[in-house]
Protein backbone atom coordinates (compact mmCIF):
# COMPACT_ATOMS: atom_id res chain seq x y z
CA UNK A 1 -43.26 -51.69 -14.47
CA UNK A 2 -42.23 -48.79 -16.89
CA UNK A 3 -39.13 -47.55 -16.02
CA UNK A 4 -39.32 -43.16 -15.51
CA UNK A 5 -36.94 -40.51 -17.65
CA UNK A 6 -37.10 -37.32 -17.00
CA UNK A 7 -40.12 -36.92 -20.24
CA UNK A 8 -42.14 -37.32 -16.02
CA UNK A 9 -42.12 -33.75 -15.40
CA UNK A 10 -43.31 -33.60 -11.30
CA UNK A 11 -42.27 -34.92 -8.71
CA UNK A 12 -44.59 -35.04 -5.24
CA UNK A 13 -43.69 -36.94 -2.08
CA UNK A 14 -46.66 -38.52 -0.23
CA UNK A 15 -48.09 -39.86 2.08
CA UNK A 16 -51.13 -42.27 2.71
CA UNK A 17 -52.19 -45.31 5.12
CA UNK A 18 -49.20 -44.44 6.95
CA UNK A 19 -47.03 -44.80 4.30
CA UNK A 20 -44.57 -42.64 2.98
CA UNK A 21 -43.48 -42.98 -1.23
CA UNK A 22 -42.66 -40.62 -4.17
CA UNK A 23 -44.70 -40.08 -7.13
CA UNK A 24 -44.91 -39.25 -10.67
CA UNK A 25 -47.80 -36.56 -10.85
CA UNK A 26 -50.06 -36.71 -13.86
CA UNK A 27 -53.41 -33.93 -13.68
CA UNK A 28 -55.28 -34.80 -10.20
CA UNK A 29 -53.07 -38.32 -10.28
CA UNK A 30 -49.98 -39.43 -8.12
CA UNK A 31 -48.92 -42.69 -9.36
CA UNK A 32 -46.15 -44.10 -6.81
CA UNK A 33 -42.21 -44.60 -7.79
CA UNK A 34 -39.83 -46.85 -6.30
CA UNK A 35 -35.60 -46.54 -6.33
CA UNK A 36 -33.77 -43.72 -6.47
CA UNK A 37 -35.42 -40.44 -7.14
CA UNK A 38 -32.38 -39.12 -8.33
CA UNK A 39 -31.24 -42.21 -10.30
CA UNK A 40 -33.42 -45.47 -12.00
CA UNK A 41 -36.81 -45.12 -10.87
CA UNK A 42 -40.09 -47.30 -12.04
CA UNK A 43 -43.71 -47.10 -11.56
CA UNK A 44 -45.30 -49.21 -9.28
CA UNK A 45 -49.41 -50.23 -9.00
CA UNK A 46 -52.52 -47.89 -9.84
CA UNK A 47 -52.74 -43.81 -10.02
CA UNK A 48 -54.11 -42.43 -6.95
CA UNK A 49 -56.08 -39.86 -6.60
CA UNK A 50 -54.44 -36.34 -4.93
CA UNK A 51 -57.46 -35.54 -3.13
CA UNK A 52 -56.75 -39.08 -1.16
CA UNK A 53 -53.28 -38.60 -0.23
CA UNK A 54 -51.29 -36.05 1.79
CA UNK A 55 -48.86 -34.00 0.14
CA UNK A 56 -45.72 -33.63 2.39
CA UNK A 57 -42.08 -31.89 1.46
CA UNK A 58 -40.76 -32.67 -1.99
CA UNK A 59 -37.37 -34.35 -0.71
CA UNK A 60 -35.63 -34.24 2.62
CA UNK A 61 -32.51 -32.07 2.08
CA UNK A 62 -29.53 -32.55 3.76
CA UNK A 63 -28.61 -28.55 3.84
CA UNK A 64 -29.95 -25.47 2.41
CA UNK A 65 -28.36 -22.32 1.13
CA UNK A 66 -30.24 -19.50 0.23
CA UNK A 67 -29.60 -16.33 -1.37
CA UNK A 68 -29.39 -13.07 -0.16
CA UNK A 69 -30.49 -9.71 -1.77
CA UNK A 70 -30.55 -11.41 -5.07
CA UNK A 71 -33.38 -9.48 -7.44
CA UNK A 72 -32.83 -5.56 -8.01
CA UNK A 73 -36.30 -5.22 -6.81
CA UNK A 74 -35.41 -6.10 -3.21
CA UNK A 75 -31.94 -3.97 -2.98
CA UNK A 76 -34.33 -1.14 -1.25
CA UNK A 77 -35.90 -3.25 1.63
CA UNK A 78 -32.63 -4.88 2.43
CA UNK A 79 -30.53 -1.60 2.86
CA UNK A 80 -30.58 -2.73 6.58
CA UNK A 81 -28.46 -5.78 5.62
CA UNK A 82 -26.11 -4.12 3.00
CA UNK A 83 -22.79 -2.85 3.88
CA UNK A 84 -23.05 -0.29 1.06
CA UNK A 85 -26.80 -0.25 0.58
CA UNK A 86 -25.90 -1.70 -2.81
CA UNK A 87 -26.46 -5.07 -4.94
CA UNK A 88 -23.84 -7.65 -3.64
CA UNK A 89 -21.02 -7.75 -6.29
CA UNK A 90 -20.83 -11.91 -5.39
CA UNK A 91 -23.50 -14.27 -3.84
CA UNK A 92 -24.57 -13.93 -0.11
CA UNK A 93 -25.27 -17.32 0.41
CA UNK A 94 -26.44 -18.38 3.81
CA UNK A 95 -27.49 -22.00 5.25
CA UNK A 96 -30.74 -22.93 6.59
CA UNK A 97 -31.32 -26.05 8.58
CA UNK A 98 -33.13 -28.75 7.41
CA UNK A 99 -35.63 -28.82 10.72
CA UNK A 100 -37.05 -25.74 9.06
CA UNK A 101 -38.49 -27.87 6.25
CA UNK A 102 -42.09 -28.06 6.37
CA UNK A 103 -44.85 -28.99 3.22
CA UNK A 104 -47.41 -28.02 1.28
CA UNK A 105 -50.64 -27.37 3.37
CA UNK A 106 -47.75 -27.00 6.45
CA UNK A 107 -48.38 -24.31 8.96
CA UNK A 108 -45.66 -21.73 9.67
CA UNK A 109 -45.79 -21.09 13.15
CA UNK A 110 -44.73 -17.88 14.07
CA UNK A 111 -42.11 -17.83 17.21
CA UNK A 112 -43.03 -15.63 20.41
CA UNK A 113 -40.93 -12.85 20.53
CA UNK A 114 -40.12 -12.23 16.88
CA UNK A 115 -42.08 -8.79 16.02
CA UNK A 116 -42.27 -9.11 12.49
CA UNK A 117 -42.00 -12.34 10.41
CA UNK A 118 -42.14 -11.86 6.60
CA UNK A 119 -42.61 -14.23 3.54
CA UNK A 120 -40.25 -14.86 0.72
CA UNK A 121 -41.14 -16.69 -2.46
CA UNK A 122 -38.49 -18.06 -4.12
CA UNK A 123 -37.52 -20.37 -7.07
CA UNK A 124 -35.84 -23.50 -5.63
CA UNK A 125 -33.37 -25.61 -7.14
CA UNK A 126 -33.31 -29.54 -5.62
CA UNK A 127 -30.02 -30.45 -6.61
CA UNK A 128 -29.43 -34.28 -8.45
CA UNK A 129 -25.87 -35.24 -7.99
CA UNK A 130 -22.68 -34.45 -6.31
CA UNK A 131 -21.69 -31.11 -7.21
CA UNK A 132 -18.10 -30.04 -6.40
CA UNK A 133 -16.00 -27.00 -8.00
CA UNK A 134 -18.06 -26.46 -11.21
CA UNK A 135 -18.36 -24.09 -13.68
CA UNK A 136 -21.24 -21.61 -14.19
CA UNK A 137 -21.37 -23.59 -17.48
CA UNK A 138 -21.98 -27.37 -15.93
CA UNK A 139 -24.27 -25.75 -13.10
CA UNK A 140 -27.33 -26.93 -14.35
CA UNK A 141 -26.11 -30.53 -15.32
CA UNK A 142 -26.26 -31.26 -11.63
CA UNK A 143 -30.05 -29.68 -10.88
CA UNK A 144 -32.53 -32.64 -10.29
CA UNK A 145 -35.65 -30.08 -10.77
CA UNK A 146 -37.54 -27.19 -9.20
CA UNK A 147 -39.64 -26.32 -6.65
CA UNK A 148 -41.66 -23.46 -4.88
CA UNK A 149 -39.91 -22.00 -1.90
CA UNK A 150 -41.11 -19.69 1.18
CA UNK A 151 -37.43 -17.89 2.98
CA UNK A 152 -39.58 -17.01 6.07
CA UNK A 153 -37.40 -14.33 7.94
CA UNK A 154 -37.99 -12.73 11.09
CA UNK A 155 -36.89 -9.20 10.33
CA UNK A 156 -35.67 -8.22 13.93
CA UNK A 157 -33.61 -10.76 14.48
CA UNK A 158 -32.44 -10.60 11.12
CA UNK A 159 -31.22 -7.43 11.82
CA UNK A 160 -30.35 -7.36 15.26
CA UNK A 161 -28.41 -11.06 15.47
CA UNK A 162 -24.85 -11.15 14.25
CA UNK A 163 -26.48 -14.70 13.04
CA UNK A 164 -29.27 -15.30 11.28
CA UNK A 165 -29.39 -18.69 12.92
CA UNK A 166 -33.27 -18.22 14.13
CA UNK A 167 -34.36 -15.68 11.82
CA UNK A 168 -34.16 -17.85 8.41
CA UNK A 169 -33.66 -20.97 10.81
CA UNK A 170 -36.58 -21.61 13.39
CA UNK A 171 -38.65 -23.98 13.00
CA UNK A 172 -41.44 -24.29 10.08
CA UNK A 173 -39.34 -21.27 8.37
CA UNK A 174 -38.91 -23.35 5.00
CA UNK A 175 -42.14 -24.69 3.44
CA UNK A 176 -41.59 -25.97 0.14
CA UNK A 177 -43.53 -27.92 -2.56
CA UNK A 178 -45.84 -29.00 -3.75
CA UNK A 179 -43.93 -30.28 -5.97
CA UNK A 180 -40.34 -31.09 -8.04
CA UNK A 181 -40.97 -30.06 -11.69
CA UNK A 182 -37.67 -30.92 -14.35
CA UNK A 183 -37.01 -29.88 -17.70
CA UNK A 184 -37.87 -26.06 -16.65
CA UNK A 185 -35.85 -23.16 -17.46
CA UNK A 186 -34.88 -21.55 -14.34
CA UNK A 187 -33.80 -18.40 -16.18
CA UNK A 188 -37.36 -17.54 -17.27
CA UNK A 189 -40.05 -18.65 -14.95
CA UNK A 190 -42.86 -16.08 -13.37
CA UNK A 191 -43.01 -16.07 -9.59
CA UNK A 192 -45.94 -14.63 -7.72
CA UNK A 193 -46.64 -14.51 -3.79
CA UNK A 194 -49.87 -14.00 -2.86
CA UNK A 195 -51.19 -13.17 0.85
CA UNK A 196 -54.91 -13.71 1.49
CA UNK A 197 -55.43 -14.10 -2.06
CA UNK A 198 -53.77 -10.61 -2.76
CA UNK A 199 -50.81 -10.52 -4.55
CA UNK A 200 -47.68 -8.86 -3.02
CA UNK A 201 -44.75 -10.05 -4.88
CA UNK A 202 -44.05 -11.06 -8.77
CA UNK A 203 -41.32 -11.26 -10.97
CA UNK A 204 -39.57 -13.42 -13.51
CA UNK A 205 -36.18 -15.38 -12.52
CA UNK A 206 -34.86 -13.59 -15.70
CA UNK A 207 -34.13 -10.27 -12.92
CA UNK A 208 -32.08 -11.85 -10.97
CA UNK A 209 -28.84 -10.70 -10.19
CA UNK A 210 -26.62 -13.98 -9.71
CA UNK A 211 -28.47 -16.36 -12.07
CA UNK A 212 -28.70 -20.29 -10.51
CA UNK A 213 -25.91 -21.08 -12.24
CA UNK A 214 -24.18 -18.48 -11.08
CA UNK A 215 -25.48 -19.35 -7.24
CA UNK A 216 -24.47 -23.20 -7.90
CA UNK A 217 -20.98 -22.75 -9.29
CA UNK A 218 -19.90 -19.99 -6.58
CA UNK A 219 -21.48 -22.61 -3.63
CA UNK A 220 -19.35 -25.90 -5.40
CA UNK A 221 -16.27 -23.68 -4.69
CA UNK A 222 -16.52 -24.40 -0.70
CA UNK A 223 -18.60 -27.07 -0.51
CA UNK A 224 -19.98 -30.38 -1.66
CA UNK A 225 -23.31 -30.13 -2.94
CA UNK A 226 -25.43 -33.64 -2.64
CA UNK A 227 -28.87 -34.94 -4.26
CA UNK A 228 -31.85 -33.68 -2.50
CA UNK A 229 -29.73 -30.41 -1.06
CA UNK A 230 -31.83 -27.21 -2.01
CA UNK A 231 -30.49 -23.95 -3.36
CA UNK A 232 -33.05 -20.90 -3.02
CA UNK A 233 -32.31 -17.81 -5.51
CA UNK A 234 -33.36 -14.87 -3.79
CA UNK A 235 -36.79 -13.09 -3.39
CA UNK A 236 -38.57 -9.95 -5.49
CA UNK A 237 -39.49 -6.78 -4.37
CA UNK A 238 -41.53 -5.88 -1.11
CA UNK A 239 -41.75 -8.52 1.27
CA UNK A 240 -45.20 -9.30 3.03
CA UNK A 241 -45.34 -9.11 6.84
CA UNK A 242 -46.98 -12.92 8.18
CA UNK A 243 -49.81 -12.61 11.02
CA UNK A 244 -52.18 -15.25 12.46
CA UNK A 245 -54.63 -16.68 10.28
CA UNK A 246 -53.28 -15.65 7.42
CA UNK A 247 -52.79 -17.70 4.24
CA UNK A 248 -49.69 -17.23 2.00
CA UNK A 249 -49.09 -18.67 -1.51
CA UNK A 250 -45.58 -19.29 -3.55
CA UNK A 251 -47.00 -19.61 -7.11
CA UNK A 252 -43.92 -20.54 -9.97
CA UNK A 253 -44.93 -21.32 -13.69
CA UNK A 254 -44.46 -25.24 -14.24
CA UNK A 255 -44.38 -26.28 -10.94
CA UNK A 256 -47.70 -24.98 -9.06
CA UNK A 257 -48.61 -23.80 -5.83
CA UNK A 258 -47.28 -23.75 -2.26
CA UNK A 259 -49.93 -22.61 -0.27
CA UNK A 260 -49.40 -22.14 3.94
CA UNK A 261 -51.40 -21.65 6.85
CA UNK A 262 -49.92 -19.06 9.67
CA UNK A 263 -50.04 -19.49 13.61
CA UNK A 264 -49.08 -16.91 16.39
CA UNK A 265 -47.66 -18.58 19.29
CA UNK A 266 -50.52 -18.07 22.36
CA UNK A 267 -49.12 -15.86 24.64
């Protein structure tokens, strides 16, 4: 059984026949992986095919923090949510629960009573080992990988909630995968969203304004990041508005594409 370093560059978690494992990904392949995904690791039995397996979320965080207003590009469609109508000077960093998680091929159901619910591709950082008080320098020592991440956000009660407890928080509002990639650089990586096939955000992590580093070192100042905990960096630009039957894609260079199905709640 060949023992994994990190020369395996994605990551999926699977499942099939009712069982649930994580795999090395190699072309259409998933070959299964037993011990610690963030520690020793080996290959176990024969490469199966994608096609006969389902894709679920990449790892099961224990917390989230996102970032707020985080690209240059997005400073204009968040005035609503800036004291100044300005760039934050430090990270807004808010937590999402982990119920919101939901996977590739996932639908995002969209909650009755929320007006308008809008998509948010993001770069996501899966975080490999405790992280507590470090530098911007050692940030990236403690990064497992990388993933594609959707911030769903209803905008009303975004704006209108002291909280934003059920507008980044309710349930399906975090699909990410498909899967972890390593060895990326996170400061130069094209993101695109796409909705129906048309695309409605892009950018390059390069823009943004508190670099993942940056995000990392500033979160390790309060709290104790832990392996499989997920740090998003902030979305680009315009953000598309979600409505039933539609399909919306996180796209990142290296890592591949998150693509989610969109329900209204019947009324």
């Amino acid at each position: 059984m060949p023992v994994l370093s990190r020369a395996e560059g994605l990551y999926a978690r699977f499942r099939q026949g009712g069982r649930e494992s994580y795999g090395v990904v190699t072309g259409n392949t998933v070959t299964p992986v037993e011990g610690d995904l963030f520690g020793s690791r080996v290959a176990v039995g024969a490469a199966i095919p994608l096609s006969a397996v389902e894709l679920l979320a990449p790892v099961r965080p224990g917390k989230i923090l996102a970032a707020a207003v985080n690209y240059p590009s997005h400073v204009p469609s968040a005035r609503t949510v800036l004291k100044q109508g300005e760039a934050p000077t430090i990270p807004q960093l808010f937590l999402k629960p982990s119920s919101s998680v939901i996977g590739p091929d996932g639908t995002i159901v969209l909650p009755e009573g929320a007006r308008r619910v809008d998509a948010e591709g993001e770069l996501v950082a899966v975080i490999g080992r405790e992280c507590r008080d470090v530098s911007p320098e050692q940030a990236l020592d403690y990064v497992f990988g990388y993933t594609c991440g959707n911030d769903v956000s209803a905008r009303d009660w975004q704006r209108d909630d002291l909280q934003w407890w059920r507008a980044k928080g309710s349930d399906t509002f975090t699909p990410i995968g498909p899967y972890v990639a390593i060895d990326l650089d996170p400061a130069n990586l094209h993101l695109r969203t796409l909705l129906n096939g048309q695309e409605s955000q892009a950018a390059n992590t390069s823009a943004l304004i508190h670099d993942l580093a940056a995000l990392i070192a500033f979160a390790s100042e309060a709290m104790t990041l832990e392996p499989g905990d997920l740090v998003f960096t902030g979305t680009p630009g315009e953000t598309p508005t979600l409505n039933d039957g539609d399909i919306v894609e996180v796209e990142i260079e290296g890592v591949g594409t998150l693509r989610n199905s969109v329900r209204g709640q019947k009324r």
